[in-house]
C-alpha atoms as a PDB file:
ATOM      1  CA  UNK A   1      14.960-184.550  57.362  1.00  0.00           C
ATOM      2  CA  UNK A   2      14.909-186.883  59.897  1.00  0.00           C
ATOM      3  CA  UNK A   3      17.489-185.251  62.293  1.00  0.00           C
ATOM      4  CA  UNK A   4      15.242-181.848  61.329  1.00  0.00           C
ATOM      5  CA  UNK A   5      11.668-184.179  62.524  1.00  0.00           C
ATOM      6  CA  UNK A   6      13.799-185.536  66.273  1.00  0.00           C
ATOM      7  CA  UNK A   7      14.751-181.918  66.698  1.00  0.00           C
ATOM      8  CA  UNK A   8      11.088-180.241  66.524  1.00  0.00           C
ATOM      9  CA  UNK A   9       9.645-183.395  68.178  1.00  0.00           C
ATOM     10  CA  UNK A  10      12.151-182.541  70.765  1.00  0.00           C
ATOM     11  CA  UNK A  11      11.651-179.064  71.458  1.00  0.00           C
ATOM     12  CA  UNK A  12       7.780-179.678  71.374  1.00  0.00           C
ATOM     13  CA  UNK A  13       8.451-182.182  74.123  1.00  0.00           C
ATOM     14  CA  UNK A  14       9.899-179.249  75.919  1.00  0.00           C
ATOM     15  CA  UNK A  15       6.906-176.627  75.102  1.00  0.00           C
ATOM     16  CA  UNK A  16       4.300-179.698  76.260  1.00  0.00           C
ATOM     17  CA  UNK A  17       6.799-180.256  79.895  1.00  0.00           C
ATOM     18  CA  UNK A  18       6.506-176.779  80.447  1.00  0.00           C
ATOM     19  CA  UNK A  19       2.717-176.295  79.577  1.00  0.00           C
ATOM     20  CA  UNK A  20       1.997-179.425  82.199  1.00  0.00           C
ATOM     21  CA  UNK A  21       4.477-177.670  84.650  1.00  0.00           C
ATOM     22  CA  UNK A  22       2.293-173.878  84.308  1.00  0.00           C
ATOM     23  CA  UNK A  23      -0.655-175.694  84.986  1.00  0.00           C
ATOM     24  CA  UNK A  24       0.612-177.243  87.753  1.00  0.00           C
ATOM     25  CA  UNK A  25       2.008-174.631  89.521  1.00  0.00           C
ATOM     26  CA  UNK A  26      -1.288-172.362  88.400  1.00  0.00           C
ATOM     27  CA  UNK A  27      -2.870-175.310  89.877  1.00  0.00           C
ATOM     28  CA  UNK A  28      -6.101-167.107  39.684  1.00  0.00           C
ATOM     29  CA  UNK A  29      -8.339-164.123  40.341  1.00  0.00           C
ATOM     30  CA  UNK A  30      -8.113-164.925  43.934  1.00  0.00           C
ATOM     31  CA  UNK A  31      -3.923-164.435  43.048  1.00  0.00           C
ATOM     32  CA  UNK A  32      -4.868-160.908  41.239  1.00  0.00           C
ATOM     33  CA  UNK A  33      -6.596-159.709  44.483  1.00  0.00           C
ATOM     34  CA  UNK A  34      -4.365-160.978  46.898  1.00  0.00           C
ATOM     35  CA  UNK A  35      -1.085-159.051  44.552  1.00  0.00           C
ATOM     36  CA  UNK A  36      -3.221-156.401  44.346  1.00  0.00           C
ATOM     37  CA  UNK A  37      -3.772-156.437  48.448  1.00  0.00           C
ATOM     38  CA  UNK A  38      -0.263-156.713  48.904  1.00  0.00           C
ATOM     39  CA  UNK A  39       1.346-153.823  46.506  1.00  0.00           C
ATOM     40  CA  UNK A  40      -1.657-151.472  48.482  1.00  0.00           C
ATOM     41  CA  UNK A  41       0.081-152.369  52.139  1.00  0.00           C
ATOM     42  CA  UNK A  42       2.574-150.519  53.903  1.00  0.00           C
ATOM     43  CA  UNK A  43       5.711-151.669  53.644  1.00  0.00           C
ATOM     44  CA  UNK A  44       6.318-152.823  56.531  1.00  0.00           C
ATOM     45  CA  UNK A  45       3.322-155.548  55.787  1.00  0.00           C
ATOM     46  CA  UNK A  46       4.877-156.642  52.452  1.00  0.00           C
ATOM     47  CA  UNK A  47       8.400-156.730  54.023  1.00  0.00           C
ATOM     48  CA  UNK A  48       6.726-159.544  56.510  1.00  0.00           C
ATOM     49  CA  UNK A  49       6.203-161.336  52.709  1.00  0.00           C
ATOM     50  CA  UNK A  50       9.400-161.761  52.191  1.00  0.00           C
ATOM     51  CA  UNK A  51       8.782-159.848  48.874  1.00  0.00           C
ATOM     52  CA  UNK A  52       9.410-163.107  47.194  1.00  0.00           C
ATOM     53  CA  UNK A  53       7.193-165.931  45.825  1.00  0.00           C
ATOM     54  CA  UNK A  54       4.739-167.690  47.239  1.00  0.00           C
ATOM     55  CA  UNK A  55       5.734-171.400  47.954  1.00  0.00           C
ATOM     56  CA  UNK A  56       2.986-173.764  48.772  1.00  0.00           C
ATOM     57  CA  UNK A  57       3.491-175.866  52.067  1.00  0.00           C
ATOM     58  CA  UNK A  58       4.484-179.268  50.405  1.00  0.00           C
ATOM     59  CA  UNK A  59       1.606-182.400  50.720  1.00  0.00           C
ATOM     60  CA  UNK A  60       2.262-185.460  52.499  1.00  0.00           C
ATOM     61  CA  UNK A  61       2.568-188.713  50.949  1.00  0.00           C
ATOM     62  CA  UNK A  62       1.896-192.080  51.913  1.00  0.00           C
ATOM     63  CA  UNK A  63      -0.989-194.176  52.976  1.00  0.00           C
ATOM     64  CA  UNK A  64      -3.969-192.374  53.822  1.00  0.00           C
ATOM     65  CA  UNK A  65      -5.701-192.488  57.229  1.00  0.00           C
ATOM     66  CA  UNK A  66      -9.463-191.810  57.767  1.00  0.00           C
ATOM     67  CA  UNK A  67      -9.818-189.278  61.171  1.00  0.00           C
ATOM     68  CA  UNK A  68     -13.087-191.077  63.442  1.00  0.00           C
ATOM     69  CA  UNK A  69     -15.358-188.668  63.597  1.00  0.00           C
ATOM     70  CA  UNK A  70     -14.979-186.785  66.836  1.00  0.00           C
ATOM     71  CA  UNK A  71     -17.982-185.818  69.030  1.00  0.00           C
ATOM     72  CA  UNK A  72     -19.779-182.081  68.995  1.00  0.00           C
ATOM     73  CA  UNK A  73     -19.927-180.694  72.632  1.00  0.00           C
ATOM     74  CA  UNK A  74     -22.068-177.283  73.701  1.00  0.00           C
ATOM     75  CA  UNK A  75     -20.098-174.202  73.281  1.00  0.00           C
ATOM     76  CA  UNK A  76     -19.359-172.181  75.811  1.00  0.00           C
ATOM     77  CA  UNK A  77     -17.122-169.190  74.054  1.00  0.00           C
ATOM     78  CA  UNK A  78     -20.115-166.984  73.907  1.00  0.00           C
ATOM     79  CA  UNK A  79     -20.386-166.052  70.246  1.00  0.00           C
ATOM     80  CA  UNK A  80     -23.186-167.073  68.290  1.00  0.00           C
ATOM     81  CA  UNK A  81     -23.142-169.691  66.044  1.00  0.00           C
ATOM     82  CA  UNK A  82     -19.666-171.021  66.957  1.00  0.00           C
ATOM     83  CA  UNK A  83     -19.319-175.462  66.652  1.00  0.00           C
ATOM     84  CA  UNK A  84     -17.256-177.133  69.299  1.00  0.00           C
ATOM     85  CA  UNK A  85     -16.522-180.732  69.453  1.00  0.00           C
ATOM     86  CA  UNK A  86     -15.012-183.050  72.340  1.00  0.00           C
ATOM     87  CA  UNK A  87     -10.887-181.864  73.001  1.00  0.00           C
ATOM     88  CA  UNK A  88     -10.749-183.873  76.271  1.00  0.00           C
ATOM     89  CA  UNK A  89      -7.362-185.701  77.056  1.00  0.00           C
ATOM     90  CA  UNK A  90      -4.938-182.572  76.147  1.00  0.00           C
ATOM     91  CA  UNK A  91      -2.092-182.271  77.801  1.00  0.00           C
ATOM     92  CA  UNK A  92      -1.814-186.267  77.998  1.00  0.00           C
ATOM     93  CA  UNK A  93      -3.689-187.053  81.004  1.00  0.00           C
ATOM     94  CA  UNK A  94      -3.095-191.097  80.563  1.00  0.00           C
ATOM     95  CA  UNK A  95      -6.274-192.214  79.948  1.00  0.00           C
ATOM     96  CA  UNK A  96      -8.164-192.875  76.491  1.00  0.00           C
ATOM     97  CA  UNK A  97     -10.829-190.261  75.198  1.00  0.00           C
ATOM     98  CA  UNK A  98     -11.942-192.046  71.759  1.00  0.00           C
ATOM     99  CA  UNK A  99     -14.690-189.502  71.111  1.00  0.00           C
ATOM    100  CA  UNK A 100     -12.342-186.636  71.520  1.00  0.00           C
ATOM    101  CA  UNK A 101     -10.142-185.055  68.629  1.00  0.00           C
ATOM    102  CA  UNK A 102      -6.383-186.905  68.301  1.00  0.00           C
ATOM    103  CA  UNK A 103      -3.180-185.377  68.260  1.00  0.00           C
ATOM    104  CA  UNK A 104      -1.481-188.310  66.495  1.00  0.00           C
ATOM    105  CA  UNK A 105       1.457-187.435  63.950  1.00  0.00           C
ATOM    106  CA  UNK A 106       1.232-189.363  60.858  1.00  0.00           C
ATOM    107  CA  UNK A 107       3.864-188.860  57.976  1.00  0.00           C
ATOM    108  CA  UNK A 108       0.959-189.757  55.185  1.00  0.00           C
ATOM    109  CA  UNK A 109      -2.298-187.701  54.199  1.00  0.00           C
ATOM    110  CA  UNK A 110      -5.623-187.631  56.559  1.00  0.00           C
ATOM    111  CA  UNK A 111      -9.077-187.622  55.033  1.00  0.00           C
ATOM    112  CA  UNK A 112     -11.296-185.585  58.073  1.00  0.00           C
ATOM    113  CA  UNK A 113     -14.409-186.259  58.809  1.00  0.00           C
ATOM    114  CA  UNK A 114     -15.009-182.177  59.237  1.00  0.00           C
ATOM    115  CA  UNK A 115     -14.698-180.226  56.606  1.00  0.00           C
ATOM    116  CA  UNK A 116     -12.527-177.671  56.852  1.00  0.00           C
ATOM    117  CA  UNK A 117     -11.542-179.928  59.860  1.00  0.00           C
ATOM    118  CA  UNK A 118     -11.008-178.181  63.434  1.00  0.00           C
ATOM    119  CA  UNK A 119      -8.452-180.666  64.730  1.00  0.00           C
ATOM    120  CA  UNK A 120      -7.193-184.017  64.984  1.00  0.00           C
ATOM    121  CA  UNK A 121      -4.186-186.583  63.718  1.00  0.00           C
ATOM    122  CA  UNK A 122      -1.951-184.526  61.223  1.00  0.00           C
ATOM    123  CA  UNK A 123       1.820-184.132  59.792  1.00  0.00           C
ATOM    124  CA  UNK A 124       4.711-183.679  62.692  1.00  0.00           C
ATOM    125  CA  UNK A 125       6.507-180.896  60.847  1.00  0.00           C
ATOM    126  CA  UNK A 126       3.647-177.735  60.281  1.00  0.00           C
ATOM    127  CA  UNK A 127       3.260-174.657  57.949  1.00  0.00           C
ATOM    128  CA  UNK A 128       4.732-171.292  58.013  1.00  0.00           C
ATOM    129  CA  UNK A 129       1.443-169.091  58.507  1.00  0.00           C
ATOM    130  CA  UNK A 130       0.589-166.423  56.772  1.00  0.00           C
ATOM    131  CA  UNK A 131      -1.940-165.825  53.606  1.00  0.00           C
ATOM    132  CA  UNK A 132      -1.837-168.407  50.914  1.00  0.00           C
ATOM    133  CA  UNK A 133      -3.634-168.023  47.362  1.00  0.00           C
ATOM    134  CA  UNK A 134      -3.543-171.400  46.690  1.00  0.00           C
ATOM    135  CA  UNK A 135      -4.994-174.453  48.762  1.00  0.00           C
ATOM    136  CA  UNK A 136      -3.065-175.479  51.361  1.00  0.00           C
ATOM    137  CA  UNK A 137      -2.559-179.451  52.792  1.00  0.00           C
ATOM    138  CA  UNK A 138      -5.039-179.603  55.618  1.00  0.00           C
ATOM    139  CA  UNK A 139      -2.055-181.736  57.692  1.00  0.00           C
ATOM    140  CA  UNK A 140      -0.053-178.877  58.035  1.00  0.00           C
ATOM    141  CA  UNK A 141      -2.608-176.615  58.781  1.00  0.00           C
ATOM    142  CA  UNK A 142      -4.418-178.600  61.471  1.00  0.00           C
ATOM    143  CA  UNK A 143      -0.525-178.704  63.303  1.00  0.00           C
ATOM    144  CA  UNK A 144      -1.082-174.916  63.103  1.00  0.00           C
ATOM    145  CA  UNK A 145      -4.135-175.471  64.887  1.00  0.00           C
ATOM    146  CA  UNK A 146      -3.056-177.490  67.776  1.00  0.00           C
ATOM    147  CA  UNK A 147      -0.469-174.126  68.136  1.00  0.00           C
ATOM    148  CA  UNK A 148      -3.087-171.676  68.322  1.00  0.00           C
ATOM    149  CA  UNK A 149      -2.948-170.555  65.242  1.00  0.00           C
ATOM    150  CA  UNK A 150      -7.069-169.742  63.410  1.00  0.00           C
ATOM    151  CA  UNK A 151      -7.167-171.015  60.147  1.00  0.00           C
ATOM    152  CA  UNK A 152      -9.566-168.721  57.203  1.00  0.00           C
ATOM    153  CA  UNK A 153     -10.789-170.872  54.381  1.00  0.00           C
ATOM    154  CA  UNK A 154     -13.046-169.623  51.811  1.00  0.00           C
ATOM    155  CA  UNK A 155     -15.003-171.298  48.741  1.00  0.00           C
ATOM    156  CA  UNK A 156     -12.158-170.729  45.304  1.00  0.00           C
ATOM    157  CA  UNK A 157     -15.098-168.733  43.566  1.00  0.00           C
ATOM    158  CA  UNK A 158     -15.548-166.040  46.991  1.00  0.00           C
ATOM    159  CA  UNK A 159     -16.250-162.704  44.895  1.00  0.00           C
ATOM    160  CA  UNK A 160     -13.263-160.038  44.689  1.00  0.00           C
ATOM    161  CA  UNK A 161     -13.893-157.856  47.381  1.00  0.00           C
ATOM    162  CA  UNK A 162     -15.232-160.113  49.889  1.00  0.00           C
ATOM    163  CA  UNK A 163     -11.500-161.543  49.545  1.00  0.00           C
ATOM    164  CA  UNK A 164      -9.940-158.588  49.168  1.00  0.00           C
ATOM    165  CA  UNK A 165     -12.080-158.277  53.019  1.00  0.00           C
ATOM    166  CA  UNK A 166     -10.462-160.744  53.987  1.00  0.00           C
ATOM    167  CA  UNK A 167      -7.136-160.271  53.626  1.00  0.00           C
ATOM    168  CA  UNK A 168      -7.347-156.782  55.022  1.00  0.00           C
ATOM    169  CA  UNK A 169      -9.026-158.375  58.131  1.00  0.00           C
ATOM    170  CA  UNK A 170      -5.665-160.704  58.151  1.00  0.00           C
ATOM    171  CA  UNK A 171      -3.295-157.370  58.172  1.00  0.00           C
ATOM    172  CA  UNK A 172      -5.019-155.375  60.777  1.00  0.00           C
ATOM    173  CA  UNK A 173      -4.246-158.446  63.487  1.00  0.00           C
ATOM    174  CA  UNK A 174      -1.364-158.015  65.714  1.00  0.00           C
ATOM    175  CA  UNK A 175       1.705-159.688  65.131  1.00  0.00           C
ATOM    176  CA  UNK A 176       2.007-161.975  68.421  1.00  0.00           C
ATOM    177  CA  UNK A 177       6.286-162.425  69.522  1.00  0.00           C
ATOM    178  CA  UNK A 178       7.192-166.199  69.318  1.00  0.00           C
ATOM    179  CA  UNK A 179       9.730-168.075  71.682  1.00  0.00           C
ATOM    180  CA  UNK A 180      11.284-169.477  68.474  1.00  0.00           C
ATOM    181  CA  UNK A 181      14.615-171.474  68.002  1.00  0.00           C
ATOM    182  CA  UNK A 182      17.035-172.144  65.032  1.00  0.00           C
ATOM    183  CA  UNK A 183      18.035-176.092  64.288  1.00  0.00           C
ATOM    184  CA  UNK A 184      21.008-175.598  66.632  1.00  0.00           C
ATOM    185  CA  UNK A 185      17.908-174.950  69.706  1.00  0.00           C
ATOM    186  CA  UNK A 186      19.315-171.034  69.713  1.00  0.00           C
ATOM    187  CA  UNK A 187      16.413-168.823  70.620  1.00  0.00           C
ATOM    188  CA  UNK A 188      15.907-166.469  67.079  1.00  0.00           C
ATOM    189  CA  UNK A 189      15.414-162.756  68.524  1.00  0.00           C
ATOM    190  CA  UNK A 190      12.516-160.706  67.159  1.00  0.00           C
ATOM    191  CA  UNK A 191      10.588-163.149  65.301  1.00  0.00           C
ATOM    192  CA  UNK A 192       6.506-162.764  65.283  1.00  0.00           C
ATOM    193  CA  UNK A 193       3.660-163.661  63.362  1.00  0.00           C
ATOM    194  CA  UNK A 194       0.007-163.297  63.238  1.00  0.00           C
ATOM    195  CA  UNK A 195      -0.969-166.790  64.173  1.00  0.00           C
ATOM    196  CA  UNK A 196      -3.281-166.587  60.950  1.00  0.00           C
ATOM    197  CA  UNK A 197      -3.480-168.482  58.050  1.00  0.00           C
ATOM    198  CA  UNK A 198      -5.711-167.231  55.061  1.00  0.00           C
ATOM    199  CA  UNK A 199      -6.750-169.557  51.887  1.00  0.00           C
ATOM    200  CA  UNK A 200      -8.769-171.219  49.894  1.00  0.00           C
ATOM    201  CA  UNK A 201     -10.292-174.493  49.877  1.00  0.00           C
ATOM    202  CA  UNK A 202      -9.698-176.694  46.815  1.00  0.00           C
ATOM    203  CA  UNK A 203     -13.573-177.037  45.983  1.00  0.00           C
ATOM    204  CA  UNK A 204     -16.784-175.302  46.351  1.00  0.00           C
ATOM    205  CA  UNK A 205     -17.834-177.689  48.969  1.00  0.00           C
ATOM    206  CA  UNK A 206     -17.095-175.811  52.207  1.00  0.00           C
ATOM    207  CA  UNK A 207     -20.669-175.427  54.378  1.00  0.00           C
ATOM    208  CA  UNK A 208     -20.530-171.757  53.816  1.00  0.00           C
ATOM    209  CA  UNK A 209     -18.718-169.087  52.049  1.00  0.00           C
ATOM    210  CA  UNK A 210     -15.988-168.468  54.747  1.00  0.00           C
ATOM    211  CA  UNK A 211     -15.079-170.511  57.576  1.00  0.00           C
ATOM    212  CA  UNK A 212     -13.159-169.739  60.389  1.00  0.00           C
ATOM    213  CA  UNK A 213     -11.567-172.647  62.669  1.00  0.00           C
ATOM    214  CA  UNK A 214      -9.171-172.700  65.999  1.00  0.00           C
ATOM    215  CA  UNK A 215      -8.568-176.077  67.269  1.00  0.00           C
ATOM    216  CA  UNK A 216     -11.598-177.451  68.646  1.00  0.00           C
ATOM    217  CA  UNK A 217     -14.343-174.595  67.496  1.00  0.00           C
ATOM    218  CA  UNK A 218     -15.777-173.502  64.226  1.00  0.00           C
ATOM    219  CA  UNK A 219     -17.178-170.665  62.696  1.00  0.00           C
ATOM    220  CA  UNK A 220     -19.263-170.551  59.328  1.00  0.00           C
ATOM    221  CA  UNK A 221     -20.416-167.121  58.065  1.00  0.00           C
ATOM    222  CA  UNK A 222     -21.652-165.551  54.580  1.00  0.00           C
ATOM    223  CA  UNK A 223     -19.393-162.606  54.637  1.00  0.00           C
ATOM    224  CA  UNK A 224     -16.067-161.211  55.281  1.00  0.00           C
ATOM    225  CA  UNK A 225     -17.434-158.220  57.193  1.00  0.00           C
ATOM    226  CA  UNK A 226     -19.742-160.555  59.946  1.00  0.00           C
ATOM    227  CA  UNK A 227     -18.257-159.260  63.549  1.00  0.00           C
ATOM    228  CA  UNK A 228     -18.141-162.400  64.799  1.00  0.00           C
ATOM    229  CA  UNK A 229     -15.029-162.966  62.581  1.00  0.00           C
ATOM    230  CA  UNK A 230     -12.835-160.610  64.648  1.00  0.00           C
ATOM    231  CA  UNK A 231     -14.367-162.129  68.484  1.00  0.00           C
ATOM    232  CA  UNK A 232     -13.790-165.643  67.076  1.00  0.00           C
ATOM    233  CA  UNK A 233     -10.035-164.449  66.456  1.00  0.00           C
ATOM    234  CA  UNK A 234      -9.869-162.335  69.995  1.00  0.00           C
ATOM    235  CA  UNK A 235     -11.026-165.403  71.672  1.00  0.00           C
ATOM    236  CA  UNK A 236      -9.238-168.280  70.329  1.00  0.00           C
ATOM    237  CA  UNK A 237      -6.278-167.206  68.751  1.00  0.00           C
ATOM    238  CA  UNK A 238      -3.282-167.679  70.869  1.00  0.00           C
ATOM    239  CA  UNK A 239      -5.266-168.607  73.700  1.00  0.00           C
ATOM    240  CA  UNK A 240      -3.252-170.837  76.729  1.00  0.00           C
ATOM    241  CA  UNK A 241      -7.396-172.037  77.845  1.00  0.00           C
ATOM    242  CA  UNK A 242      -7.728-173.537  74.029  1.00  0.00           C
ATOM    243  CA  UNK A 243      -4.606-174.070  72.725  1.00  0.00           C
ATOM    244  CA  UNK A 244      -3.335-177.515  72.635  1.00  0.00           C
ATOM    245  CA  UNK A 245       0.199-176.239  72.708  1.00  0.00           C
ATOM    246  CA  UNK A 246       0.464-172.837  73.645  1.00  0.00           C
ATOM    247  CA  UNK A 247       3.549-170.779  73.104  1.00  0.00           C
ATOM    248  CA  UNK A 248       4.545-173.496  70.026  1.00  0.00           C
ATOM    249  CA  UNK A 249       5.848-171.726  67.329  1.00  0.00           C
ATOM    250  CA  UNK A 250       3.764-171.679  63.462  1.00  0.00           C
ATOM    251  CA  UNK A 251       6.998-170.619  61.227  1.00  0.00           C
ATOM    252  CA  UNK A 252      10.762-171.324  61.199  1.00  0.00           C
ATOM    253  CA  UNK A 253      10.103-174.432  58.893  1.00  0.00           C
ATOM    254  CA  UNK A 254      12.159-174.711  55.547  1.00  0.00           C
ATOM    255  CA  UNK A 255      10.351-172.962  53.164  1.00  0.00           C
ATOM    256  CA  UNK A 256      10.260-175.659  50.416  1.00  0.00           C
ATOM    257  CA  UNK A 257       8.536-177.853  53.177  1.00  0.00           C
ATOM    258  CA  UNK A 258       6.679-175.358  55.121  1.00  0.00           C
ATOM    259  CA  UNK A 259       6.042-173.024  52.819  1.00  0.00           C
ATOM    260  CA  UNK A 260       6.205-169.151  51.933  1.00  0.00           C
ATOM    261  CA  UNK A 261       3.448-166.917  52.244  1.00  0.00           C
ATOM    262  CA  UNK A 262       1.819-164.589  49.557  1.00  0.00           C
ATOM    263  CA  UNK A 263       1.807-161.804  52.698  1.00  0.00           C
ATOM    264  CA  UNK A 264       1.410-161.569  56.130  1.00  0.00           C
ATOM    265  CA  UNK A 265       3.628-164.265  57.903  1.00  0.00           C
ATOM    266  CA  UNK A 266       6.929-163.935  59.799  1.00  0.00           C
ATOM    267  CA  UNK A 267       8.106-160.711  60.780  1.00  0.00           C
ATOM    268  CA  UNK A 268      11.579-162.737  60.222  1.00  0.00           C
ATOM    269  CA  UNK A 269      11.908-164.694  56.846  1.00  0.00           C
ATOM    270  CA  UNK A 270      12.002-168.741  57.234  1.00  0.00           C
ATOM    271  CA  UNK A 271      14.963-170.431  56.655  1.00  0.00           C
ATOM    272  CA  UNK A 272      15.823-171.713  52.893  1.00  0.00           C
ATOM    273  CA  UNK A 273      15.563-175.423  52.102  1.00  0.00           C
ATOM    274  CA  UNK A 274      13.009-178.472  53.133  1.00  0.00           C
ATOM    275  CA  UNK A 275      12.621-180.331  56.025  1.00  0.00           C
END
């Protein structure tokens, strides 16, 4: 595990050196539904399943850490109703931003001060993305974040077919190619993924129905069908102008430690094991 943690902390070393040099030189019934989702796609979308189990990204253990509560900023993406808060000091400029949201990696569990939180310290090793029926551990997911992956939570009693919404909204996204590499740092050819996770929160206690998050930004909305769902995605997924570390990979982890999607993740299947 550890050899597995000094091999992705090197490689995103690599990803962050060549990020700084571009910009330089630029200058349950929820289960039912989502089986029932699944069995209705082509099969090209359940082959991206794996057409295996779901595995649940393991949780971190440890001591807990509280996240300070970072500061909301004005947003400028355009699209109504969308929260920002402060992401100054990314990529590492040297100096401290204490308002703004961390990047720290800590090997225990994080209690946010956001709920579902848009950012800051989380686990070094991330989740395979993809659509989960089951809660996910926020530390993983955050890592996703700083990637560029969008994260879709939605209160555990969402009716049927606003999930069943949902999920389709997941499939219709484009599968975006990744830059990713094996343990031995050998680049894996035709991998992709959506850069989307899907699932529920543990409780009824998100601030509205369905919530839609990128690293820095937050959405809340009643329904799966609001329009704003799909520019939120167009603008922030992926994006090099809000992605922490663009071009990072948000698969390729063991799946006992990652975890394996209901639907909708790799194109390629994640390796076997844990990390």
């Amino acid at each position: 595990m550890e050899q597995f943690k000094r091999e992705q902390r090197a490689r995103e070393r690599r990803r962050r050196l060549l990020l700084i040099g571009g910009v330089l030189a630029a200058c349950v019934t929820v289960a039912g539904v989502i089986v029932a989702v699944v069995a209705s796609q082509p099969a090209t979308s359940r082959a991206a399943a794996g057409a295996q189990a779901q595995i649940i990204p393991s949780t971190p253990t440890g001591a807990t850490t509280s996240q300070h509560n970072p500061t909301r900023v004005a947003d400028t993406s355009g699209i109504s109703g969308v929260l920002a808060w402060d992401t100054q000091g990314w990529p590492g400029d040297g100096t401290d931003h204490p308002d703004a949201l961390e990047h720290d990696h800590l090997a225990g569990p994080v209690t946010y001060a956001i709920t579902p939180p848009v950012g800051g310290p989380h686990n070094a090793i991330w989740m395979n993305a993809g659509v989960y029926t089951k809660p996910v551990p926020t530390e993983r997911a955050v890592h996703n974040l700083e990637h560029g992956a969008i994260w879709i939570t939605y209160n555990p009693n969402l009716g049927a077919t606003q999930l069943r919404e949902l999920t389709d909204f997941v499939t219709k996204q484009t599968l975006i190619p990744e830059q990713e590499q094996n343990a031995a740092g050998q680049n894996i050819s035709g991998q992709a993924n959506r850069y989307i996770d899907l699932s529920p929160w543990s409780t009824n206690s998100l601030p509205s129905p369905i919530v839609i998050s990128a690293w820095g930004h937050q959405l809340r909305v009643k329904t799966a069908n609001d329009p704003r769902l799909q520019e939120f995605v167009n603008t922030f997924r992926h994006n090099p102008k809000y992605t922490p570390e663009y071009g990072a990979p948000v698969d390729g982890i063991p799946i006992q430690t990652g975890g394996r999607p209901a639907s909708d993740g790799s194109k390629l299947a994640n390796p076997s094991g844990a990390a």
